[in-house]
C-alpha atoms as a PDB file:
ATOM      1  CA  UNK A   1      18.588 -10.555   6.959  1.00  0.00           C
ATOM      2  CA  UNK A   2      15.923 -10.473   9.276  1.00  0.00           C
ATOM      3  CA  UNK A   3      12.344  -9.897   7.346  1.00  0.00           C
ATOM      4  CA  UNK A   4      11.156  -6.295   8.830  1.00  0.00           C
ATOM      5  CA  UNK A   5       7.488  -7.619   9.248  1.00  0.00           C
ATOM      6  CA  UNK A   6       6.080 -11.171   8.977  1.00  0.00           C
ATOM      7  CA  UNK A   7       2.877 -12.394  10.020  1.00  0.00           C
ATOM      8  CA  UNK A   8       2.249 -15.928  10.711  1.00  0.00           C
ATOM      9  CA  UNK A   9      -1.287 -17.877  10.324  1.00  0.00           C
ATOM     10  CA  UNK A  10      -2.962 -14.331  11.524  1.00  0.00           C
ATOM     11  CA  UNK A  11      -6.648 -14.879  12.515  1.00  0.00           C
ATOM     12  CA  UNK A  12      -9.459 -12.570  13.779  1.00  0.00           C
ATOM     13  CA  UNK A  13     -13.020 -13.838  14.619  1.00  0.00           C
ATOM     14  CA  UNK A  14     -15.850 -11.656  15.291  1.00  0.00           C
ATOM     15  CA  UNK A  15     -19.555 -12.414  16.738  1.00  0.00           C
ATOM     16  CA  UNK A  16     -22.244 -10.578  15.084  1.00  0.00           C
ATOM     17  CA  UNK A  17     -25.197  -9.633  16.630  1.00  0.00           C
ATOM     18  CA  UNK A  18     -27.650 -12.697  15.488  1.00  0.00           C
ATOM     19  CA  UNK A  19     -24.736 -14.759  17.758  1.00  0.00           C
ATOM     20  CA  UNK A  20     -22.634 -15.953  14.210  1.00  0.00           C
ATOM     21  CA  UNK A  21     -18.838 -16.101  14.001  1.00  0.00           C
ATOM     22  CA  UNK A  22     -17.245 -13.964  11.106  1.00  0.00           C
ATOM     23  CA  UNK A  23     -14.131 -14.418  10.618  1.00  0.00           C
ATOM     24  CA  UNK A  24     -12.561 -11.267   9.283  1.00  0.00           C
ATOM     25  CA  UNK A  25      -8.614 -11.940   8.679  1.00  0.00           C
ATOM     26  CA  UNK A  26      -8.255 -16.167   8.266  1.00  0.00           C
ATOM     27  CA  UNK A  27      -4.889 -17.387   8.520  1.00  0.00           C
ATOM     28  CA  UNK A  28      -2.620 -14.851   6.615  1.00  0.00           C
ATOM     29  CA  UNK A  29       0.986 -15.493   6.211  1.00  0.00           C
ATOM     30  CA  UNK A  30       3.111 -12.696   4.967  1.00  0.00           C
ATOM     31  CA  UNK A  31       6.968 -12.209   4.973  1.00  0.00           C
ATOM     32  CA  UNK A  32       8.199  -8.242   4.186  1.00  0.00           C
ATOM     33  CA  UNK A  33      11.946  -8.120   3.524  1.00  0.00           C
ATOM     34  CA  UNK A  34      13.705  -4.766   4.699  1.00  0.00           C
ATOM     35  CA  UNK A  35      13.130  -1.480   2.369  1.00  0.00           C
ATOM     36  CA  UNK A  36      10.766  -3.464   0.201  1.00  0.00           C
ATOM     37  CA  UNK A  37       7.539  -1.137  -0.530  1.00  0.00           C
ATOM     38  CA  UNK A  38       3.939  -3.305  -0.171  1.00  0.00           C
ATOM     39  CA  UNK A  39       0.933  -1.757  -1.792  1.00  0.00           C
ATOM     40  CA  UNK A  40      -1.864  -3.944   0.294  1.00  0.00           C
ATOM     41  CA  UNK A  41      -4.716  -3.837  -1.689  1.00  0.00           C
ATOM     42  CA  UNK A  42      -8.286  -5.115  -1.339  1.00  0.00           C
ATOM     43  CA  UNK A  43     -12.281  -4.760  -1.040  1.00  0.00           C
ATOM     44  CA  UNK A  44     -14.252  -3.019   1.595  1.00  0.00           C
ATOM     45  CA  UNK A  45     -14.694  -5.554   4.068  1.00  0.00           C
ATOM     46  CA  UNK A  46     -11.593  -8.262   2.717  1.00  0.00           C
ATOM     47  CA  UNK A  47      -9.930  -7.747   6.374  1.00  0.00           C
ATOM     48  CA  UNK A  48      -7.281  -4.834   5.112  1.00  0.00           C
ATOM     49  CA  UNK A  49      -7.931  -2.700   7.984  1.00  0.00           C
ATOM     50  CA  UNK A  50      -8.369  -5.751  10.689  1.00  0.00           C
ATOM     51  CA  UNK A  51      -5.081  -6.783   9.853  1.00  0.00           C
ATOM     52  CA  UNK A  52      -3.170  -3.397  10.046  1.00  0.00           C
ATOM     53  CA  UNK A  53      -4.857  -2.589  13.095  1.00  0.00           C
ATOM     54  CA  UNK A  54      -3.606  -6.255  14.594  1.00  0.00           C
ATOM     55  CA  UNK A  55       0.108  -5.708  13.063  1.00  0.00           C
ATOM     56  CA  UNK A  56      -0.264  -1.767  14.751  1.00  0.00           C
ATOM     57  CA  UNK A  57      -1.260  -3.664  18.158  1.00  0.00           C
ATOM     58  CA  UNK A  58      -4.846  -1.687  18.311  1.00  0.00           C
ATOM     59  CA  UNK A  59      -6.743  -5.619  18.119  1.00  0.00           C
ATOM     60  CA  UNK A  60      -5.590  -8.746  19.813  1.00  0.00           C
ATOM     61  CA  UNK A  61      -5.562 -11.620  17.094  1.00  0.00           C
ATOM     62  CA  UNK A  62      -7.315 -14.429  17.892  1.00  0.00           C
ATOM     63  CA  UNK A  63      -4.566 -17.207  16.633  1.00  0.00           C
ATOM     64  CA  UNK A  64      -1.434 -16.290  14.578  1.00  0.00           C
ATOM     65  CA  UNK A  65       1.525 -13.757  15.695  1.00  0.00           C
ATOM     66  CA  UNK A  66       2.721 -10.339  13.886  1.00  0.00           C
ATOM     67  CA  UNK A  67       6.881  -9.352  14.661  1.00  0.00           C
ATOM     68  CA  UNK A  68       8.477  -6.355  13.530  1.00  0.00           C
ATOM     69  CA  UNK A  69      11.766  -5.325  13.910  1.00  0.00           C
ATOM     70  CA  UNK A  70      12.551  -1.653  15.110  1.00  0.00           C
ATOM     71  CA  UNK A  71      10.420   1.255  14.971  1.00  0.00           C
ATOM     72  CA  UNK A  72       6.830   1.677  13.711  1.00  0.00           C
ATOM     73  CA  UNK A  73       5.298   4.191  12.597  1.00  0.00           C
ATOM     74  CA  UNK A  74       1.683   4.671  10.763  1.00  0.00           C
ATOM     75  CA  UNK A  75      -0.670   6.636   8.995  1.00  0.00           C
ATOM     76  CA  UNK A  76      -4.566   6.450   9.609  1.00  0.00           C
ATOM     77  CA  UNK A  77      -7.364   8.017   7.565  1.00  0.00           C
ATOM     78  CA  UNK A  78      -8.921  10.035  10.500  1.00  0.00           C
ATOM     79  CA  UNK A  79      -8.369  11.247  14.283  1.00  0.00           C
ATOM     80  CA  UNK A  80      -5.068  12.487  15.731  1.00  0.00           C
ATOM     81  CA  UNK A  81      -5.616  15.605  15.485  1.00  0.00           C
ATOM     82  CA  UNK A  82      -6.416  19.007  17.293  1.00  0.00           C
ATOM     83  CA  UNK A  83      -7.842  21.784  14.848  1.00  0.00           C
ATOM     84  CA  UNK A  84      -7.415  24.254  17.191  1.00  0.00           C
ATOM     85  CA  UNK A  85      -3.369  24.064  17.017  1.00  0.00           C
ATOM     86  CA  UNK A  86      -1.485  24.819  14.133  1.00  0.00           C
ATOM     87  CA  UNK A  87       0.418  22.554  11.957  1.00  0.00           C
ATOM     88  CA  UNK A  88       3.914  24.139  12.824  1.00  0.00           C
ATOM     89  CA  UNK A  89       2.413  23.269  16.813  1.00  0.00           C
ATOM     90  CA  UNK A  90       1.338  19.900  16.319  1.00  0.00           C
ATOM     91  CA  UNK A  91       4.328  18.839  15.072  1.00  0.00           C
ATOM     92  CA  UNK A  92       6.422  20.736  17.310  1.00  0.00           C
ATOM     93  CA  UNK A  93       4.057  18.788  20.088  1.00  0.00           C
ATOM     94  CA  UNK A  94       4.399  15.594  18.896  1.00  0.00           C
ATOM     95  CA  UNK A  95       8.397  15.806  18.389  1.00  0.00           C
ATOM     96  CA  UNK A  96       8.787  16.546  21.755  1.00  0.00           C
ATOM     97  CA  UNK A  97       7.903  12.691  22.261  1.00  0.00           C
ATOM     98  CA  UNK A  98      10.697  12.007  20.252  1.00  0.00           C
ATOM     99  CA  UNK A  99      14.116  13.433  21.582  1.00  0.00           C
ATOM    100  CA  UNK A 100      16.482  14.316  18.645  1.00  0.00           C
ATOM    101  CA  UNK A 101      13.383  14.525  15.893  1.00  0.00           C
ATOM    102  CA  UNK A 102      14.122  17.554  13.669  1.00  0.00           C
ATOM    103  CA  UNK A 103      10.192  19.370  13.354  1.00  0.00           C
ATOM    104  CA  UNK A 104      11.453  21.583  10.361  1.00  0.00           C
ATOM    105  CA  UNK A 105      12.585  18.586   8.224  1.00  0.00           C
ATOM    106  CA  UNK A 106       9.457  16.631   8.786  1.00  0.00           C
ATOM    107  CA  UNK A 107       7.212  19.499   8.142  1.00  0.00           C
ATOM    108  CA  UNK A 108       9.199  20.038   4.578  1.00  0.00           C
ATOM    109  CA  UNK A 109       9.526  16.368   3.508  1.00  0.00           C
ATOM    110  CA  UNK A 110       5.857  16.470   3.947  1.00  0.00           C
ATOM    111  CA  UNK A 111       5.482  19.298   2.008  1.00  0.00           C
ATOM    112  CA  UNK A 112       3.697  21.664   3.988  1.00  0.00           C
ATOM    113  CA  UNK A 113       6.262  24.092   4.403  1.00  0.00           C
ATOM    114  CA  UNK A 114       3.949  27.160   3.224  1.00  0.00           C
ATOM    115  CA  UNK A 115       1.126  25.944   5.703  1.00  0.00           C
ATOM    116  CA  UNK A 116       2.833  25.813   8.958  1.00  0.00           C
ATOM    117  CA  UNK A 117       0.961  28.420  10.700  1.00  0.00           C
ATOM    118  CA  UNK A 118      -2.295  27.554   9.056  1.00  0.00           C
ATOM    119  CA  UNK A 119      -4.485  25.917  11.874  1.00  0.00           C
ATOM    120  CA  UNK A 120      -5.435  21.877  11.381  1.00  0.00           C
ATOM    121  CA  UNK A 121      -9.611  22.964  11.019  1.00  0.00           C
ATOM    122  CA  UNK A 122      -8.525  25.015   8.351  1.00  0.00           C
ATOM    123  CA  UNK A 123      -6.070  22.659   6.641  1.00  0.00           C
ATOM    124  CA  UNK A 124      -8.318  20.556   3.539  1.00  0.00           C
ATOM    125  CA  UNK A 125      -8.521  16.673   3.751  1.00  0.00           C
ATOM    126  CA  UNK A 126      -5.266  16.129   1.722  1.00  0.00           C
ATOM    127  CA  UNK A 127      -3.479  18.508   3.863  1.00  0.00           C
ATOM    128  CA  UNK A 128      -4.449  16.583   6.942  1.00  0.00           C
ATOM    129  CA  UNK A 129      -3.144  13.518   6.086  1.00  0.00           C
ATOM    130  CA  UNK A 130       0.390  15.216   5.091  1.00  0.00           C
ATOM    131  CA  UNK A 131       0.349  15.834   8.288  1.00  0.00           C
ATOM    132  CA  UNK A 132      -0.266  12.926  10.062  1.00  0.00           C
ATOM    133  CA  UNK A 133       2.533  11.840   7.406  1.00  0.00           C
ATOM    134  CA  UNK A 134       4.545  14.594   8.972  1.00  0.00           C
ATOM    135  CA  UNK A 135       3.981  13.310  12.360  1.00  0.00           C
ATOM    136  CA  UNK A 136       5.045   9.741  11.520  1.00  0.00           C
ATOM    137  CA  UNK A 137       7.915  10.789  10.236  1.00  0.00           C
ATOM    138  CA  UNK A 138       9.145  12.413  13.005  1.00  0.00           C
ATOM    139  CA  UNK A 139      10.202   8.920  14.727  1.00  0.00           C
ATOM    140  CA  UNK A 140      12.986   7.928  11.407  1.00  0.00           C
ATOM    141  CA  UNK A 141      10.488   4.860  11.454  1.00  0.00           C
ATOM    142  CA  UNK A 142      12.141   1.252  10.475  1.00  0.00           C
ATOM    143  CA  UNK A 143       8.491   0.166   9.515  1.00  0.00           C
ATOM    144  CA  UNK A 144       5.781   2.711   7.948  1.00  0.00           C
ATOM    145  CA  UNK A 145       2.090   1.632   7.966  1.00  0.00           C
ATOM    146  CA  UNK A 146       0.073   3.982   5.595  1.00  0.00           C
ATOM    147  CA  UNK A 147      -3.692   3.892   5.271  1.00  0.00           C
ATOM    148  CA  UNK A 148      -5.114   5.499   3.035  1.00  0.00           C
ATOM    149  CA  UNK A 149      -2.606   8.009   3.351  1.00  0.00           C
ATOM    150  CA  UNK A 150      -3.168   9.796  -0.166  1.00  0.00           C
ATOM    151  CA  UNK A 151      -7.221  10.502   0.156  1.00  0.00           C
ATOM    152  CA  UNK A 152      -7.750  13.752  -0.512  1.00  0.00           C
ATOM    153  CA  UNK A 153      -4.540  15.177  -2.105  1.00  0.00           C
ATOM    154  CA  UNK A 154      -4.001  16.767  -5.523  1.00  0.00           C
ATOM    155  CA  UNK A 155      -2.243  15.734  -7.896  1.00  0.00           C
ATOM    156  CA  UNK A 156       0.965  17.826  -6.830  1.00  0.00           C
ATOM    157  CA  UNK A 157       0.818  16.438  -2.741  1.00  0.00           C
ATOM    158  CA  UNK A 158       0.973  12.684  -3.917  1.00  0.00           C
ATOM    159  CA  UNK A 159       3.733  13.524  -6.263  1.00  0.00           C
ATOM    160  CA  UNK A 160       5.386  14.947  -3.225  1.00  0.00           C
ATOM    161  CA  UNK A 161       4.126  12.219  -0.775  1.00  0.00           C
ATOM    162  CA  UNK A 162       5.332   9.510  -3.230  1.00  0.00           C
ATOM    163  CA  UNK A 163       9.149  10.685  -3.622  1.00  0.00           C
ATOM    164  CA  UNK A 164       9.362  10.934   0.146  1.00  0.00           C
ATOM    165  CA  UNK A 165       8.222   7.405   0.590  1.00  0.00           C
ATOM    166  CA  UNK A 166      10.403   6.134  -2.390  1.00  0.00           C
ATOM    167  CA  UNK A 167      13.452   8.352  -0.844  1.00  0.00           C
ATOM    168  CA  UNK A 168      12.790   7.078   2.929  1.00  0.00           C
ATOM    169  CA  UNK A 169      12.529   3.283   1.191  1.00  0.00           C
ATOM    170  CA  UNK A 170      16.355   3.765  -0.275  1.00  0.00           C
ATOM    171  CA  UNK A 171      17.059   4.110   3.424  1.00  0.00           C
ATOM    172  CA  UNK A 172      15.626   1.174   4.506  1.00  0.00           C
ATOM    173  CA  UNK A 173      12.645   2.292   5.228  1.00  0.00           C
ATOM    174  CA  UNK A 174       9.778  -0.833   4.945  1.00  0.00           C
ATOM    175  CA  UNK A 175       6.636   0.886   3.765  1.00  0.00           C
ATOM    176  CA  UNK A 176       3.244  -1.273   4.061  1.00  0.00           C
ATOM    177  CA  UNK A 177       0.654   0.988   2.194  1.00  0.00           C
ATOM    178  CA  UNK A 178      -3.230   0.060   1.501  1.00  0.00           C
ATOM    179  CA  UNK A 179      -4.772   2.157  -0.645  1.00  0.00           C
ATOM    180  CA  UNK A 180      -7.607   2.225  -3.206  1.00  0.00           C
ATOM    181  CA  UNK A 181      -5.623   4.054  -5.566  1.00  0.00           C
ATOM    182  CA  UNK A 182      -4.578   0.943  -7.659  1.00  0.00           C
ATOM    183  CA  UNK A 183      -2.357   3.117 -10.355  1.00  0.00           C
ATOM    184  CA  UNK A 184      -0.202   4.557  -7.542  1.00  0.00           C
ATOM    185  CA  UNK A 185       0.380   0.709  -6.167  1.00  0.00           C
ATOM    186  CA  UNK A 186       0.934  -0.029  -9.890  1.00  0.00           C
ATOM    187  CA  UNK A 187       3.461   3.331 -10.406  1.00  0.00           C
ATOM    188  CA  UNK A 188       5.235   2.971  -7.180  1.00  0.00           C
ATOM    189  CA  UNK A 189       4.861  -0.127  -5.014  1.00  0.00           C
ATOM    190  CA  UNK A 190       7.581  -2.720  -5.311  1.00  0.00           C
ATOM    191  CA  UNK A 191       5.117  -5.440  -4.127  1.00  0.00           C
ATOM    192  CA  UNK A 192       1.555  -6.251  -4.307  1.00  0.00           C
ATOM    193  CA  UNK A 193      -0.743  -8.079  -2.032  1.00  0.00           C
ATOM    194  CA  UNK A 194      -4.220  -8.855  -2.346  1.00  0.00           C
ATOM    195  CA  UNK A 195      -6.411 -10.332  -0.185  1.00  0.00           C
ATOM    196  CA  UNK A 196     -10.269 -10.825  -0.318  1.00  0.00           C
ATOM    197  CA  UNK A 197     -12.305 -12.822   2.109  1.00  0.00           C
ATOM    198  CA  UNK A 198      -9.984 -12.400   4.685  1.00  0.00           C
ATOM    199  CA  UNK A 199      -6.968 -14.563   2.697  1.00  0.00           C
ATOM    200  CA  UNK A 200      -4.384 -13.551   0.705  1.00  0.00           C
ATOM    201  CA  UNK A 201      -4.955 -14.065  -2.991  1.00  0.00           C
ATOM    202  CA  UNK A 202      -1.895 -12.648  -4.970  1.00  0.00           C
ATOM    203  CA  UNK A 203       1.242 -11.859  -3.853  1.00  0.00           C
ATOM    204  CA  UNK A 204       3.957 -10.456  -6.239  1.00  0.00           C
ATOM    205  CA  UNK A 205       5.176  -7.764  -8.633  1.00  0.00           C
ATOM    206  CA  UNK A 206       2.268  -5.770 -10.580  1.00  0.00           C
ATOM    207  CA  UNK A 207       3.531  -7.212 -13.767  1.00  0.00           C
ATOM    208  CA  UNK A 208       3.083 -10.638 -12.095  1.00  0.00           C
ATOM    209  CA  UNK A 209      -0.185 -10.390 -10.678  1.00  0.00           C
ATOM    210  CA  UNK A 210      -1.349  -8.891 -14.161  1.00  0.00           C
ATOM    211  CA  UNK A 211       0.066 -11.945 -16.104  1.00  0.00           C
ATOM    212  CA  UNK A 212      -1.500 -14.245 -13.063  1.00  0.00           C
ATOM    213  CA  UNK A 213      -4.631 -13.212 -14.938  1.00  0.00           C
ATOM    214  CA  UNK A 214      -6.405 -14.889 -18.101  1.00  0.00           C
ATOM    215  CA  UNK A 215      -6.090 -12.458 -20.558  1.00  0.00           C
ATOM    216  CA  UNK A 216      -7.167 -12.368 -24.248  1.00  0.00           C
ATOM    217  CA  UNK A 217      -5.046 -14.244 -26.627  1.00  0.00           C
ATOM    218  CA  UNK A 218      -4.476 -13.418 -30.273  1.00  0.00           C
ATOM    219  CA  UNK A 219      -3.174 -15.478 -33.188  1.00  0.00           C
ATOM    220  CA  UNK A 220      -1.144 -14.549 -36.044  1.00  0.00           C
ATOM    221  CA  UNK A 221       0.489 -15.617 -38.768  1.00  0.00           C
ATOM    222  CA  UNK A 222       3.578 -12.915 -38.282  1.00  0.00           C
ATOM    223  CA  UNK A 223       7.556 -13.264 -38.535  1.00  0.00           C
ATOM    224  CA  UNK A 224       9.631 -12.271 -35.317  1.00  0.00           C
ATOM    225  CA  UNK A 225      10.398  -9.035 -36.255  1.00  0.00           C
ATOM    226  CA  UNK A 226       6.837  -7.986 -37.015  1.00  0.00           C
ATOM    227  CA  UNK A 227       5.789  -9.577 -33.663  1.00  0.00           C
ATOM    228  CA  UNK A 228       8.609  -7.397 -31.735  1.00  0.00           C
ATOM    229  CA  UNK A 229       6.863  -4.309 -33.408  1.00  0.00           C
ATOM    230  CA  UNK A 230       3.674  -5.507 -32.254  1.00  0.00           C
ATOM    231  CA  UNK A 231       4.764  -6.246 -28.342  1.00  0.00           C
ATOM    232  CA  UNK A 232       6.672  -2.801 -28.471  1.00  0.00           C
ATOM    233  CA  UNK A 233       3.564  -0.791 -29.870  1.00  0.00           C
ATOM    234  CA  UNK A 234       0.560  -2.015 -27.776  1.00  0.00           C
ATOM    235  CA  UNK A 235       0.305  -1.746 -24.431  1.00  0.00           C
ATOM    236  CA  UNK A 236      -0.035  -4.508 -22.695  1.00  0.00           C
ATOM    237  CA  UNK A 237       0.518  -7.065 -25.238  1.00  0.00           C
ATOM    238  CA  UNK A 238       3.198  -9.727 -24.967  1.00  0.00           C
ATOM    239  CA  UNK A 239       4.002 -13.015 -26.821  1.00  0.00           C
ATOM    240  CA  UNK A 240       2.475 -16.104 -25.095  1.00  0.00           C
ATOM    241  CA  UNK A 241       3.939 -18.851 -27.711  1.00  0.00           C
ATOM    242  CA  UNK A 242       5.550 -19.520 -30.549  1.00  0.00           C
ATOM    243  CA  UNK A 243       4.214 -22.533 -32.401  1.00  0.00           C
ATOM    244  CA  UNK A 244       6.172 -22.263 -35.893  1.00  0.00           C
ATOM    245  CA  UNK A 245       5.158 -19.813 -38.483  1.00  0.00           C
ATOM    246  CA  UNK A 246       1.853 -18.747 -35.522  1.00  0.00           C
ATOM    247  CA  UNK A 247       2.738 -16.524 -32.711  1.00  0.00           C
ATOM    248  CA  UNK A 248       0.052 -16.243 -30.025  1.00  0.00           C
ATOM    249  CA  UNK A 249      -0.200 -12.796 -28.391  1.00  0.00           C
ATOM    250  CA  UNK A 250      -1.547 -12.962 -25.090  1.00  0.00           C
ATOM    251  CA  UNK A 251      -2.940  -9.475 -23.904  1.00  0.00           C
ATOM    252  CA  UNK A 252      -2.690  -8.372 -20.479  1.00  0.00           C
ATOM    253  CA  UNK A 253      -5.110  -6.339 -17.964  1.00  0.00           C
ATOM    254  CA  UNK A 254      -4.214  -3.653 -16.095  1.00  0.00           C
ATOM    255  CA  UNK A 255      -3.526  -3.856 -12.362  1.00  0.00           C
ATOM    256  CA  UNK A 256      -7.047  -2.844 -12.080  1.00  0.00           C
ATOM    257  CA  UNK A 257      -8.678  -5.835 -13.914  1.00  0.00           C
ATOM    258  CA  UNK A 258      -6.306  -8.394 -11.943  1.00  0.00           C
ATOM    259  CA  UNK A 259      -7.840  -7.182  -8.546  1.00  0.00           C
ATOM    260  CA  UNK A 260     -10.962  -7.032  -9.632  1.00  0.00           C
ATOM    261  CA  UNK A 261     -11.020 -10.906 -11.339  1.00  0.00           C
ATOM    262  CA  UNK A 262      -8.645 -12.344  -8.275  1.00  0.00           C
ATOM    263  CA  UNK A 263     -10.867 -10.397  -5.246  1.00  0.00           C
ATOM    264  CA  UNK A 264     -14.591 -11.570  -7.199  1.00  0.00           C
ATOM    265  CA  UNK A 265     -12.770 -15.100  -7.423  1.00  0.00           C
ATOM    266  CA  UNK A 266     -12.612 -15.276  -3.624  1.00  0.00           C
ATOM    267  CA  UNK A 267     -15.690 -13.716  -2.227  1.00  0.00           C
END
């Protein structure tokens, strides 16, 4: 099967104003298979954005390619929007850009249902950015960019947000999302990527990237059944070895710790 996005040696260069080259994205290779769900994750200023913007076609790379296969479709943090219109309008305007879209369904598996005929300058943050989710989901994307695209919901809106995405992804749906919100990449996100300085520093399941990290280690002098209870009553804690009558508990961080010790690593 044909991967739904893959990026090859991806490279952007930028000249700041003393006359220096900064490179912002340096040679990133990344392969996402169809349906898959990507939680890209990273500092301010690691070359997260830069690299969506380049795979959305808003910045010309300076070496490297980005392919995609079928439709794309993507969530920003801000702009897009008129808050004169309504939301039941802006949808209704944008679906008319996309023969065959249904406006009610988007509106509803965006959950803003109750605030169609609220205007966008009265909508909150959160509610904005449903529906800009609306609005990409009005083209049955193949590939869904997301940026940011939970900022500013409660608690009930990402609940919402999340089992659309999750129900789109058991379509086929490929879902790249960056986000800062490291427990909803942990929760939901099939996938993690991590990239600092520009490269790509992890690359895996959460579990993974947490083990990819040194974590404490504990020894004890403990038979296997008393080490099962211990692995099945403390988060986080797993067996790293058995060396006869010692067992040597390694515990793991949380996604949380791993990004922070693999992005420090790199800048």
């Amino acid at each position: 099967m044909a991967p739904a996005l893959e990026l090859r040696s991806l490279t952007k260069r930028y000249r700041t104003s003393a006359g220096e080259v900064f490179t912002a994205v340096d040679g990133i290779d990344l392969t996402v298979a169809p349906g898959e769900v990507v939680a890209f994750l990273g500092p301010n200023g690691a070359g997260k954005s830069t690299t969506i913007d380049m795979i959305l076609g808003l910045v010309a790379p300076d070496a490297g390619t980005t392919t995609h296969t079928g439709t794309v479709a993507a969530v920003q943090q801000s702009g897009g929007l008129l808050p004169a219109l309504t939301v039941q309008d802006t949808v209704e305007l944008v679906a008319a850009l996309h023969p065959g879209s249904d406006p009610d369904a988007a509106i509803a598996r965006a959950g803003l249902g109750e605030l169609r005929r609220r205007t966008v300058g009265k909508c909150s943050g959160g509610q904005q950015q449903a529906l800009r989710f609306a609005l990409a989901l009005l083209a049955e994307p193949d590939l869904l960019i997301l940026d940011e695209p939970t900022a500013g919901m409660d608690v009930d809106a990402r609940r919402r947000f999340w089992a659309t995405v999750r129900a789109d992804a058991r379509r086929g749906t490929t879902v790249l999302i960056a986000t800062h919100y490291l427990e909803e990449a942990d929760q939901f996100a099939d996938r993690v990527v991590m990239i600092a300085g520009g490269r790509i520093v992890a690359d895996g399941a959460t579990a993974d990237i947490r083990a990819a990290t040194a974590g404490r280690r504990v020894s004890a002098v403990i038979d296997p059944d008393g080490a099962a209870a211990l692995v099945a009553a403390v988060p986080g804690l797993r067996v790293a070895v058995v060396r006869g009558d010692t067992t040597v508990f390694a515990v793991d961080g949380g996604l949380e710790e791993a990004f922070l010790q693999l992005t420090e690593e790199k800048r």
